[in-house]
C-alpha atoms as a PDB file:
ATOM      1  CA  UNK A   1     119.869 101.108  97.150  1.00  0.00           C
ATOM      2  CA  UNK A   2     123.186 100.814  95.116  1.00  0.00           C
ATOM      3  CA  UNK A   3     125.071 100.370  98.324  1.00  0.00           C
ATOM      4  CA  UNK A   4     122.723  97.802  99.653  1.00  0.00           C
ATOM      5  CA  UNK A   5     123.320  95.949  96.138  1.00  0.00           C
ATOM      6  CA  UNK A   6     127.396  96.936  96.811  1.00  0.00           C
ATOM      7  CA  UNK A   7     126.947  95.217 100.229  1.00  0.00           C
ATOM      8  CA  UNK A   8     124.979  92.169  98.958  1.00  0.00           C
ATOM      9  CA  UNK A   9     128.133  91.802  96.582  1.00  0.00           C
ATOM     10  CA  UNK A  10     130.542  92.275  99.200  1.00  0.00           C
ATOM     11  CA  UNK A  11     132.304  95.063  97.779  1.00  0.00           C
ATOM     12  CA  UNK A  12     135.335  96.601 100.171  1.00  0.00           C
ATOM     13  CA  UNK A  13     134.534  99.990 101.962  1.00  0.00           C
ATOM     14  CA  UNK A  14     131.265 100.520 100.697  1.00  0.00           C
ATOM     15  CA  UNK A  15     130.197 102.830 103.253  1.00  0.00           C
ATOM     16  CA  UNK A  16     132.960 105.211 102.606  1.00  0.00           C
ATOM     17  CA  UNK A  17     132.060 105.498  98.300  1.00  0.00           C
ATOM     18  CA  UNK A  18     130.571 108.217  96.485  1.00  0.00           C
ATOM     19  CA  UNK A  19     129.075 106.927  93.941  1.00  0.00           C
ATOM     20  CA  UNK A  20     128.261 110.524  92.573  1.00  0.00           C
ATOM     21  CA  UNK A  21     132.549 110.759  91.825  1.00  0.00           C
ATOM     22  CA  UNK A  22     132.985 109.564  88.169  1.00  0.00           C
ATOM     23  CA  UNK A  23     136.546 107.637  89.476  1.00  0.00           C
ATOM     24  CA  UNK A  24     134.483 105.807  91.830  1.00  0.00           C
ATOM     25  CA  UNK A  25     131.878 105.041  89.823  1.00  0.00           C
ATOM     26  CA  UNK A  26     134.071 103.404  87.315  1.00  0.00           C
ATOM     27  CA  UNK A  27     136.135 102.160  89.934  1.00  0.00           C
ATOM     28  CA  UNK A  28     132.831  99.841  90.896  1.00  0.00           C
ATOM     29  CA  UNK A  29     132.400  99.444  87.021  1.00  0.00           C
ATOM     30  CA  UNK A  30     135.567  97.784  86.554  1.00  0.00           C
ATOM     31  CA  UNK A  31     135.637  95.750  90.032  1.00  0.00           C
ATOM     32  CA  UNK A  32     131.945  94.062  89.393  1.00  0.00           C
ATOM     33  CA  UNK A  33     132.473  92.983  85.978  1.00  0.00           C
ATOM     34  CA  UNK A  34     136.273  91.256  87.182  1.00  0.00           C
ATOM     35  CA  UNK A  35     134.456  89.868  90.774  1.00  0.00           C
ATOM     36  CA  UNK A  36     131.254  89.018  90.091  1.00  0.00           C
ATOM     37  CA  UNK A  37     129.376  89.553  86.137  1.00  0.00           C
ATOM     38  CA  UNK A  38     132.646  87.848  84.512  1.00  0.00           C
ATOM     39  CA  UNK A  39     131.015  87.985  80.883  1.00  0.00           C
ATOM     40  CA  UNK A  40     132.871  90.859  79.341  1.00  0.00           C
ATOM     41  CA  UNK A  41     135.720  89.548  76.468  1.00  0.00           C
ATOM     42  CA  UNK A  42     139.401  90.482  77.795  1.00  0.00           C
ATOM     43  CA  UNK A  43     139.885  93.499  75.728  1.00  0.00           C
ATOM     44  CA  UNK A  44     137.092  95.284  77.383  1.00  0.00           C
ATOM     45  CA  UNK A  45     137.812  94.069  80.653  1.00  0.00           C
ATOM     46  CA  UNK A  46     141.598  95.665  80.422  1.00  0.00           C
ATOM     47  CA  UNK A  47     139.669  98.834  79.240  1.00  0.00           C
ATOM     48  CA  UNK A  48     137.433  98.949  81.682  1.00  0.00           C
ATOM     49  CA  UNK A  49     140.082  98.583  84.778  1.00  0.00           C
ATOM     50  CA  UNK A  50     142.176 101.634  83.445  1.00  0.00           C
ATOM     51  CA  UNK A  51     139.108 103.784  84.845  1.00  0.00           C
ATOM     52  CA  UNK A  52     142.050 106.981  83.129  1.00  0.00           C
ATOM     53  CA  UNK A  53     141.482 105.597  79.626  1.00  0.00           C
ATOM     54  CA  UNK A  54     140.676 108.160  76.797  1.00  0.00           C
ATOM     55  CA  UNK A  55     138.233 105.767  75.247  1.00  0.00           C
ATOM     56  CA  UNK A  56     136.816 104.454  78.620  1.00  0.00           C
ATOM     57  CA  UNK A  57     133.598 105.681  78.206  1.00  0.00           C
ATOM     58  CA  UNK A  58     133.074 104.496  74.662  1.00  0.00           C
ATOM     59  CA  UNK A  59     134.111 100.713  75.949  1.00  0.00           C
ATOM     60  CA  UNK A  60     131.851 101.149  78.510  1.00  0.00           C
ATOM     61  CA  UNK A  61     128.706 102.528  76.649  1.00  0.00           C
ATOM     62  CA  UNK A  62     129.647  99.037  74.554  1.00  0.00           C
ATOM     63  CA  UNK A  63     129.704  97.342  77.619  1.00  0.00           C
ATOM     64  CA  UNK A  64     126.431  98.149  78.907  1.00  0.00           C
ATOM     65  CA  UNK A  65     125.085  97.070  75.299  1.00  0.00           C
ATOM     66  CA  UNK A  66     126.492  93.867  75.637  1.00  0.00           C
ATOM     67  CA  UNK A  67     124.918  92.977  79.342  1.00  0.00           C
ATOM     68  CA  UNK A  68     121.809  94.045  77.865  1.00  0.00           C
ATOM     69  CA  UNK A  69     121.202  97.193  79.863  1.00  0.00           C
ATOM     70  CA  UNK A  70     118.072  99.386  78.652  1.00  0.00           C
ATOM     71  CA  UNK A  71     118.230 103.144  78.321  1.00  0.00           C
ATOM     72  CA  UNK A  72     118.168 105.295  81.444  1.00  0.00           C
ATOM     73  CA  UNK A  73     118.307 108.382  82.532  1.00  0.00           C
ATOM     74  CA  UNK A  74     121.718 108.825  84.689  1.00  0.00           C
ATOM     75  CA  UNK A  75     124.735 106.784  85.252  1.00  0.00           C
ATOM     76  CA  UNK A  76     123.051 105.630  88.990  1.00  0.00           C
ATOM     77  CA  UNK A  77     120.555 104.190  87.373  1.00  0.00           C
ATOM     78  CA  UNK A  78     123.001 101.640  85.175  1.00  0.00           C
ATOM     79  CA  UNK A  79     124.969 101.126  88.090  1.00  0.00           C
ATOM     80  CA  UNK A  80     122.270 100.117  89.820  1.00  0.00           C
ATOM     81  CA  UNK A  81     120.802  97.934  87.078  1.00  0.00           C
ATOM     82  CA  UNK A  82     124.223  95.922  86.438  1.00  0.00           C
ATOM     83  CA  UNK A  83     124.720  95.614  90.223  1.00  0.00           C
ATOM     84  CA  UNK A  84     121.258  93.850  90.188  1.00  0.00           C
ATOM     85  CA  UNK A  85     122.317  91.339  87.185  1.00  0.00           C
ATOM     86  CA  UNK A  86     124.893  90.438  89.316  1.00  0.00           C
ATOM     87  CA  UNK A  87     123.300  90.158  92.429  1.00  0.00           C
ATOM     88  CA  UNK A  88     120.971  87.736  89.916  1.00  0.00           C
ATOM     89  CA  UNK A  89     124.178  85.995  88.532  1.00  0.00           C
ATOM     90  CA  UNK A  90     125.232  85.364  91.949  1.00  0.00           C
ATOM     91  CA  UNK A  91     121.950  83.783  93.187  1.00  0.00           C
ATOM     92  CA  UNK A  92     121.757  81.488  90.461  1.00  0.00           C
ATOM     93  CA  UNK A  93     125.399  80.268  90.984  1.00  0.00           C
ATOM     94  CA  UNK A  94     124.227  79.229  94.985  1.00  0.00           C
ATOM     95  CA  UNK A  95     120.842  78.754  94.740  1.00  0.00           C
ATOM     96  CA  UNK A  96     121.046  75.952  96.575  1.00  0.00           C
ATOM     97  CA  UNK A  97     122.746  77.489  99.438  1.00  0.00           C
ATOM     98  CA  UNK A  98     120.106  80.178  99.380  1.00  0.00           C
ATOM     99  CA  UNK A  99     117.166  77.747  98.748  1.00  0.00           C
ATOM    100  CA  UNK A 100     118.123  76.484 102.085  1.00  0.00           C
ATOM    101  CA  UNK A 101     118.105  79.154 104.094  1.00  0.00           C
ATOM    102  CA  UNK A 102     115.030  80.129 102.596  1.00  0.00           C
ATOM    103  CA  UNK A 103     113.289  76.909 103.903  1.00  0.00           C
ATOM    104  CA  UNK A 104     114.659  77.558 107.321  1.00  0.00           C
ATOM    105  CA  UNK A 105     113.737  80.720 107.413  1.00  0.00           C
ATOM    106  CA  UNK A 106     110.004  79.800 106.558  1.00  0.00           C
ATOM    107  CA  UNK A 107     110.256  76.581 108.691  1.00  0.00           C
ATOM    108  CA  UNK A 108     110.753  79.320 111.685  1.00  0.00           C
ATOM    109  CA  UNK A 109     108.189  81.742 110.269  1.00  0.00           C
ATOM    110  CA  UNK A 110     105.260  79.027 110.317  1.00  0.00           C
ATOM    111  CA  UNK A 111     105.542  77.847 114.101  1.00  0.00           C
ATOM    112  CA  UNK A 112     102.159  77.723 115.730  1.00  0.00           C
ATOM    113  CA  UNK A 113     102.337  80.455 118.231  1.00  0.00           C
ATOM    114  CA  UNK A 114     100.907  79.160 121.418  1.00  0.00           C
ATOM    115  CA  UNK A 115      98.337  81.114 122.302  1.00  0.00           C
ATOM    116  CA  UNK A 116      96.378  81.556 125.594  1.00  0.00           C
ATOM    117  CA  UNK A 117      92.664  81.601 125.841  1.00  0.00           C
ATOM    118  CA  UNK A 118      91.006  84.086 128.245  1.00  0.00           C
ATOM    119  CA  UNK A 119      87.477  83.043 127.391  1.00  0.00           C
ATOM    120  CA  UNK A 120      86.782  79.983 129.349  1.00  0.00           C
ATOM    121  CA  UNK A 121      84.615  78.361 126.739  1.00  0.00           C
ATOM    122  CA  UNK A 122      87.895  78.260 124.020  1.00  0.00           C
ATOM    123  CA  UNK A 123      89.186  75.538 127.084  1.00  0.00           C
ATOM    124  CA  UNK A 124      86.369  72.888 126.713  1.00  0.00           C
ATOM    125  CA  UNK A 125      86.795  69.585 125.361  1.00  0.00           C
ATOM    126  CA  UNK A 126      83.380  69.524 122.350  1.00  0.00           C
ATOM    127  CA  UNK A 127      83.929  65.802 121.984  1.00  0.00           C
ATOM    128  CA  UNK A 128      84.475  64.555 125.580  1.00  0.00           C
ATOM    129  CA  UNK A 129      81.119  62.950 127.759  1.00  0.00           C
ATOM    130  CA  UNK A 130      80.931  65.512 130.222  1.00  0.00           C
ATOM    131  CA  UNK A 131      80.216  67.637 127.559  1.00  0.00           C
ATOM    132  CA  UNK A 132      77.789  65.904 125.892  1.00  0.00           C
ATOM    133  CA  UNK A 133      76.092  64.991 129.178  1.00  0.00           C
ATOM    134  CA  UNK A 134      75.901  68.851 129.472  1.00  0.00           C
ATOM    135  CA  UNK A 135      74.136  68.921 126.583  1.00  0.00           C
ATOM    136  CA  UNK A 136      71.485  66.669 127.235  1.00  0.00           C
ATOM    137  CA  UNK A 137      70.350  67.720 130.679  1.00  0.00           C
ATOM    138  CA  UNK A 138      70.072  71.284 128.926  1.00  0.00           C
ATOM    139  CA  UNK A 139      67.516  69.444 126.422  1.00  0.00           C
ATOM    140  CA  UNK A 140      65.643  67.936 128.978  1.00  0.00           C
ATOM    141  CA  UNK A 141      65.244  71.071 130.721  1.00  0.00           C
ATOM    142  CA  UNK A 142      64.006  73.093 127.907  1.00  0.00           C
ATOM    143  CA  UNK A 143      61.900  70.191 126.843  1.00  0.00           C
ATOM    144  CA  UNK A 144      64.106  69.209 123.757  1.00  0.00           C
ATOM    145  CA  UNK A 145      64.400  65.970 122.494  1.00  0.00           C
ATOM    146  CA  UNK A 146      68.243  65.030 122.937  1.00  0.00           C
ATOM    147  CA  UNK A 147      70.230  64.145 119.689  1.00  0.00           C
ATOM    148  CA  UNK A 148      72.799  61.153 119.391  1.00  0.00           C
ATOM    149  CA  UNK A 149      75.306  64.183 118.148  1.00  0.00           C
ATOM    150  CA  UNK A 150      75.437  66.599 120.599  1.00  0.00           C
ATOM    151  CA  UNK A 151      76.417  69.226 118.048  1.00  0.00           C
ATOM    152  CA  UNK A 152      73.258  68.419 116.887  1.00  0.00           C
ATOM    153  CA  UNK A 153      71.014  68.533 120.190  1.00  0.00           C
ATOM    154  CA  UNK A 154      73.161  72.184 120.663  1.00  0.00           C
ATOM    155  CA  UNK A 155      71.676  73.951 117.626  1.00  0.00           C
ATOM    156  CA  UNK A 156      68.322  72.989 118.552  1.00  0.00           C
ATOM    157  CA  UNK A 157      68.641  74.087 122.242  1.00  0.00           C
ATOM    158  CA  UNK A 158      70.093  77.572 120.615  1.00  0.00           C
ATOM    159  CA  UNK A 159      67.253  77.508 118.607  1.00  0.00           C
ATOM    160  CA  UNK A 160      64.290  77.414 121.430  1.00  0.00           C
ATOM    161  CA  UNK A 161      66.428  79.577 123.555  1.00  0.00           C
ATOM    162  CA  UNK A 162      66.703  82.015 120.791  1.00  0.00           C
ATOM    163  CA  UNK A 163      63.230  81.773 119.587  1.00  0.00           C
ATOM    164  CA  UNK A 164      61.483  81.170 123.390  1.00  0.00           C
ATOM    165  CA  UNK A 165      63.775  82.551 125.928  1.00  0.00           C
ATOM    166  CA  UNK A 166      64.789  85.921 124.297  1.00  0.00           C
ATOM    167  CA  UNK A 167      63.628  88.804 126.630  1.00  0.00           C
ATOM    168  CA  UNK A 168      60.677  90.017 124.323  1.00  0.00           C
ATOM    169  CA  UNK A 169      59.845  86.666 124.069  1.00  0.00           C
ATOM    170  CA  UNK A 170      59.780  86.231 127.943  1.00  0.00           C
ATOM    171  CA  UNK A 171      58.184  90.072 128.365  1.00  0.00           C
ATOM    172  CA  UNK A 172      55.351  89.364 125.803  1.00  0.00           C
ATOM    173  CA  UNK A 173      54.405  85.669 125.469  1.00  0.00           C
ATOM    174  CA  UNK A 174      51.133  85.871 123.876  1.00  0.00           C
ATOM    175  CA  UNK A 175      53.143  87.789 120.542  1.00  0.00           C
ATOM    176  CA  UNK A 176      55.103  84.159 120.472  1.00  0.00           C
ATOM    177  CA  UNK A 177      53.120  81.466 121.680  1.00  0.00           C
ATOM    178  CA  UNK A 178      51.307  80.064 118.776  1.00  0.00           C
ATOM    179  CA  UNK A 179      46.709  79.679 119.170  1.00  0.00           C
ATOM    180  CA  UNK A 180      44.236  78.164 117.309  1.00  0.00           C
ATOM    181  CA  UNK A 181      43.204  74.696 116.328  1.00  0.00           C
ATOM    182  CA  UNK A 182      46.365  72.056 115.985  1.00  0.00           C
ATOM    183  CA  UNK A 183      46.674  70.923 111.884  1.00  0.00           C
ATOM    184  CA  UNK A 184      45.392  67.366 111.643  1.00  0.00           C
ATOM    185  CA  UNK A 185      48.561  65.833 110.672  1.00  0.00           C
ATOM    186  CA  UNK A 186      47.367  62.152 111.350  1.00  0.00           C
ATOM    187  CA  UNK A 187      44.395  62.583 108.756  1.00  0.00           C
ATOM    188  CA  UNK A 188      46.331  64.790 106.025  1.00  0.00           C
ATOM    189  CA  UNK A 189      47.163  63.164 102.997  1.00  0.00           C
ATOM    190  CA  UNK A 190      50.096  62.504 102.045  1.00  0.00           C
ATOM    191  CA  UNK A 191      49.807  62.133  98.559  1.00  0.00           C
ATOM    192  CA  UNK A 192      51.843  59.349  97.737  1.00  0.00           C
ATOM    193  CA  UNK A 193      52.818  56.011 100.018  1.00  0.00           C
ATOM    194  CA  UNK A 194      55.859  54.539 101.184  1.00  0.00           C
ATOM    195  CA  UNK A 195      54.802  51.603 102.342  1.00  0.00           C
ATOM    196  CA  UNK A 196      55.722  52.374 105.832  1.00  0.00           C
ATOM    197  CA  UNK A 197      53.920  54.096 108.700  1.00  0.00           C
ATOM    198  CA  UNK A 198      56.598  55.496 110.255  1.00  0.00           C
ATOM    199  CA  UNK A 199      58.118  56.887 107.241  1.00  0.00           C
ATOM    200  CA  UNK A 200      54.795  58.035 106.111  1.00  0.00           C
ATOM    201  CA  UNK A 201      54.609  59.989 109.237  1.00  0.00           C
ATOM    202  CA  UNK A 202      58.210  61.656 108.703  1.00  0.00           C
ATOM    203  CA  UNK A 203      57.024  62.723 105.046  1.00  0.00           C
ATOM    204  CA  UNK A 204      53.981  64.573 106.527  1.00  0.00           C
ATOM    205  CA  UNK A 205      56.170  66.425 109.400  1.00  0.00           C
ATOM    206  CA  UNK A 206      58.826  67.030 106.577  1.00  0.00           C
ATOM    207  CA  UNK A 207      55.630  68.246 103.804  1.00  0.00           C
ATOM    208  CA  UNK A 208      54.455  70.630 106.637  1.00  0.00           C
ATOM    209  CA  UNK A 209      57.776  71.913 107.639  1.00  0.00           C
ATOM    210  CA  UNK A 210      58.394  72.953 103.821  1.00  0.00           C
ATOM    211  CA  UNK A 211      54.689  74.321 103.827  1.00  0.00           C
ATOM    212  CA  UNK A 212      55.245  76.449 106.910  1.00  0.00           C
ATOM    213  CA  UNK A 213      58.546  77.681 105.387  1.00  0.00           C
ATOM    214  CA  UNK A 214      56.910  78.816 102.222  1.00  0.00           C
ATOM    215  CA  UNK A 215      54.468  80.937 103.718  1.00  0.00           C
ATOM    216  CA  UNK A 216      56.599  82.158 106.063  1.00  0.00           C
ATOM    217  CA  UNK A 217      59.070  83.521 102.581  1.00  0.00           C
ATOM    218  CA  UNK A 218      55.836  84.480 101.217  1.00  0.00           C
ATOM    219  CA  UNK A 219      54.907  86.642 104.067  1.00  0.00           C
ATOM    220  CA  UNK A 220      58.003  88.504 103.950  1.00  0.00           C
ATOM    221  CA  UNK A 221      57.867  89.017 100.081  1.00  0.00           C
ATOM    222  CA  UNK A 222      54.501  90.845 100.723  1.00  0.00           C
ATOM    223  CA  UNK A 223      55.719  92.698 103.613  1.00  0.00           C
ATOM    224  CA  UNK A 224      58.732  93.818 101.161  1.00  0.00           C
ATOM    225  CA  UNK A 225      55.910  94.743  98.752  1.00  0.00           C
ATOM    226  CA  UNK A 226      54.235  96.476 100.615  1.00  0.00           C
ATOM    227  CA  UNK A 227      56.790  98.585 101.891  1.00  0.00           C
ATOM    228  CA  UNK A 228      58.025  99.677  98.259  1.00  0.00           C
ATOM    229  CA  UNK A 229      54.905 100.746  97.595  1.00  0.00           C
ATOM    230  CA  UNK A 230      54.483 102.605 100.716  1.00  0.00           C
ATOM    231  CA  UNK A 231      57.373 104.666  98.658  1.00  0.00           C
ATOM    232  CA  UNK A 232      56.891 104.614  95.422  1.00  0.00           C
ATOM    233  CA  UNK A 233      53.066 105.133  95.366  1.00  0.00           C
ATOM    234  CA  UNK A 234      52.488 107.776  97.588  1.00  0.00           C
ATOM    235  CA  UNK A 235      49.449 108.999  96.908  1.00  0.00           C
ATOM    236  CA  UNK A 236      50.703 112.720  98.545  1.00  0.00           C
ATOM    237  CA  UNK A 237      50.667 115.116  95.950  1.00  0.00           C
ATOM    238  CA  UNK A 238      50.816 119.147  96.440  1.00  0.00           C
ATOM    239  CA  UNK A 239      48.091 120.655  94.588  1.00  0.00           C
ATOM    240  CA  UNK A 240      49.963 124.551  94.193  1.00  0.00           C
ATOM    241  CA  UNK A 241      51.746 122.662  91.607  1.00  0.00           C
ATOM    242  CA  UNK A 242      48.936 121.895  89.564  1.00  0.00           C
ATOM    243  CA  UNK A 243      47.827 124.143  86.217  1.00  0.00           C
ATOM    244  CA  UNK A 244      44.894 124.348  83.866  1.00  0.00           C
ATOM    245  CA  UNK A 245      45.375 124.959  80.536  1.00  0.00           C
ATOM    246  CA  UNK A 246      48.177 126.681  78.503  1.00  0.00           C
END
C-alpha cells in the first residue's frame, strides 16, 4: 500500500525500494517532507536529509509529533500514515484538477446502456391508438365495458380474465358463477340524497361494493379463526397421562 501511496506521489524507482532497509526508509522520510508535506522548519529538514545523522531519529520522532502522527506499532505504519497526509496535501492543492476528472469520470459511468429487449411486449408503444384499439376489442369480447384510459379498461380485462378465465375457473364453473336472487339495488335505500338520480345510483353501486368487500374480509377473519383454533384447541388428549390422586 506504501508503494501505491509512493507511486501516487511520484516518487523515483519505487518499484526497486525496500522499505524494510532503515536507509531507505529515511531516504523516503527526508524526500516527502522536501517534495511534497513542505511543513517541517529548516533545521529539521537539514536533519532529516542527512539520513547518517547521530540524532536522526530523535528529529524525526519530533517530526512525526509535529505532523500530528498518532502512535503505531512499526515504522511502516508511520510511513504509511505521512505518505497519506501528503497524498491529502496534494489533493487539496489541485482539487480542481481532480474535481474534474472526477465529473468525467462519472459523466462516462452514468451513460444509459442501450439495452435490447427479447420479450416482444418491452417493444410496444402503451400510449399509441393501435394499442388502445387493442384494448377495446379485448373488452368487447369479454363483455367489459371499455374505459376512456386504456390503462384503465386493461386492469379490468386482467381482472375477469383472472377471476373468469383461469383454468379452475373454466374446469369448474358452477364453484365461480354466482346463484340466487339478484339484490334489489333500484329499491335499496340509500340513506341519504344527492339530489341526483344518477349519482344516487353510483352511491348505491359504490355502498354495495364496500358491503360486499366487508364480508368478504370478514369471511376470511373467521376462516383465520377458525383455523387457530383448529390448533390451539384440540380437543385430543392422551388419557395414559392422566392420574388420580397423590
Amino acid at each position: 500500500m506504501s508503494k501505491r501511496l509512493l507511486n501516487a506521489l511520484e516518487y523515483p524507482q519505487v518499484d526497486s525500494l525496500d522499505l524494510n532497509d532503515e536507509n531507505t526508509f529515511r531516504k523516503v522520510i527526508a524526500w516527502t517532507e522536501m517534495n511534497r508535506i513542505q511543513r517541517a522548519p529548516p533545521n529539521i529538514v537539514n536533519i532529516l536529509k542527512n539520513i547518517n545523522a547521530r540524532d536522526w531519529q530523535e528529529v524525526y520522532t519530533d517530526y512525526k509529533d509535529r505532523m500530528g502522527c498518532p502512535a503505531l506499532s512499526s515504522k511502516l505504519e508511520e510511513l504509511h500514515w505521512l505518505l497519506g497526509y501528503a497524498v491529502q496535501l496534494e489533493t487539496q492543492k489541485n482539487r480542481n484538477v481532480y474535481l474534474k476528472h472526477a465529473v468525467e469520470n462519472l459523466q462516462s459511468t452514468n451513460v444509459v446502456p442501450s439495452v435490447v429487449a427479447e420479450n416482444l411486449l418491452d417493444k410496444l408503444d402503451f400510449r399509441c391508438k393501435e394499442f388502445a384499439d387493442g384494448i377495446n376489442e379485448l373488452a368487447k369480447t369479454l363483455k367489459t365495458a371499455p374505459h376512456p384510459d386504456p390503462f384503465v379498461t386493461l386492469k379490468a380485462v386482467r381482472k375477469v380474465i383472472t377471476k373468469r378465465l383461469a383454468p379452475d375457473c373454466v374446469a369448474n364453473p358452477q364453484n365461480y358463477i354466482l346463484t340466487g336472487t339478484p339484490f334489489p339495488i333500484q329499491d335499496a335505500d340509500l340513506g341519504f340524497d344527492l339530489n341526483n338520480a344518477t349519482l344516487n345510483q353510483a352511491a348505491k353501486i359504490l355502498r354495495m361494493l364496500y358491503i360486499q368487500d366487508l364480508r368478504d374480509l370478514q369471511t376470511k377473519a373467521n376462516e383465520l379463526i377458525v383455523a387457530v383454533q383448529g390448533v390451539t384447541a384440540n380437543p385430543k388428549t392422551d388419557t395414559k397421562l392422566g392420574q388420580v390422586g397423590y
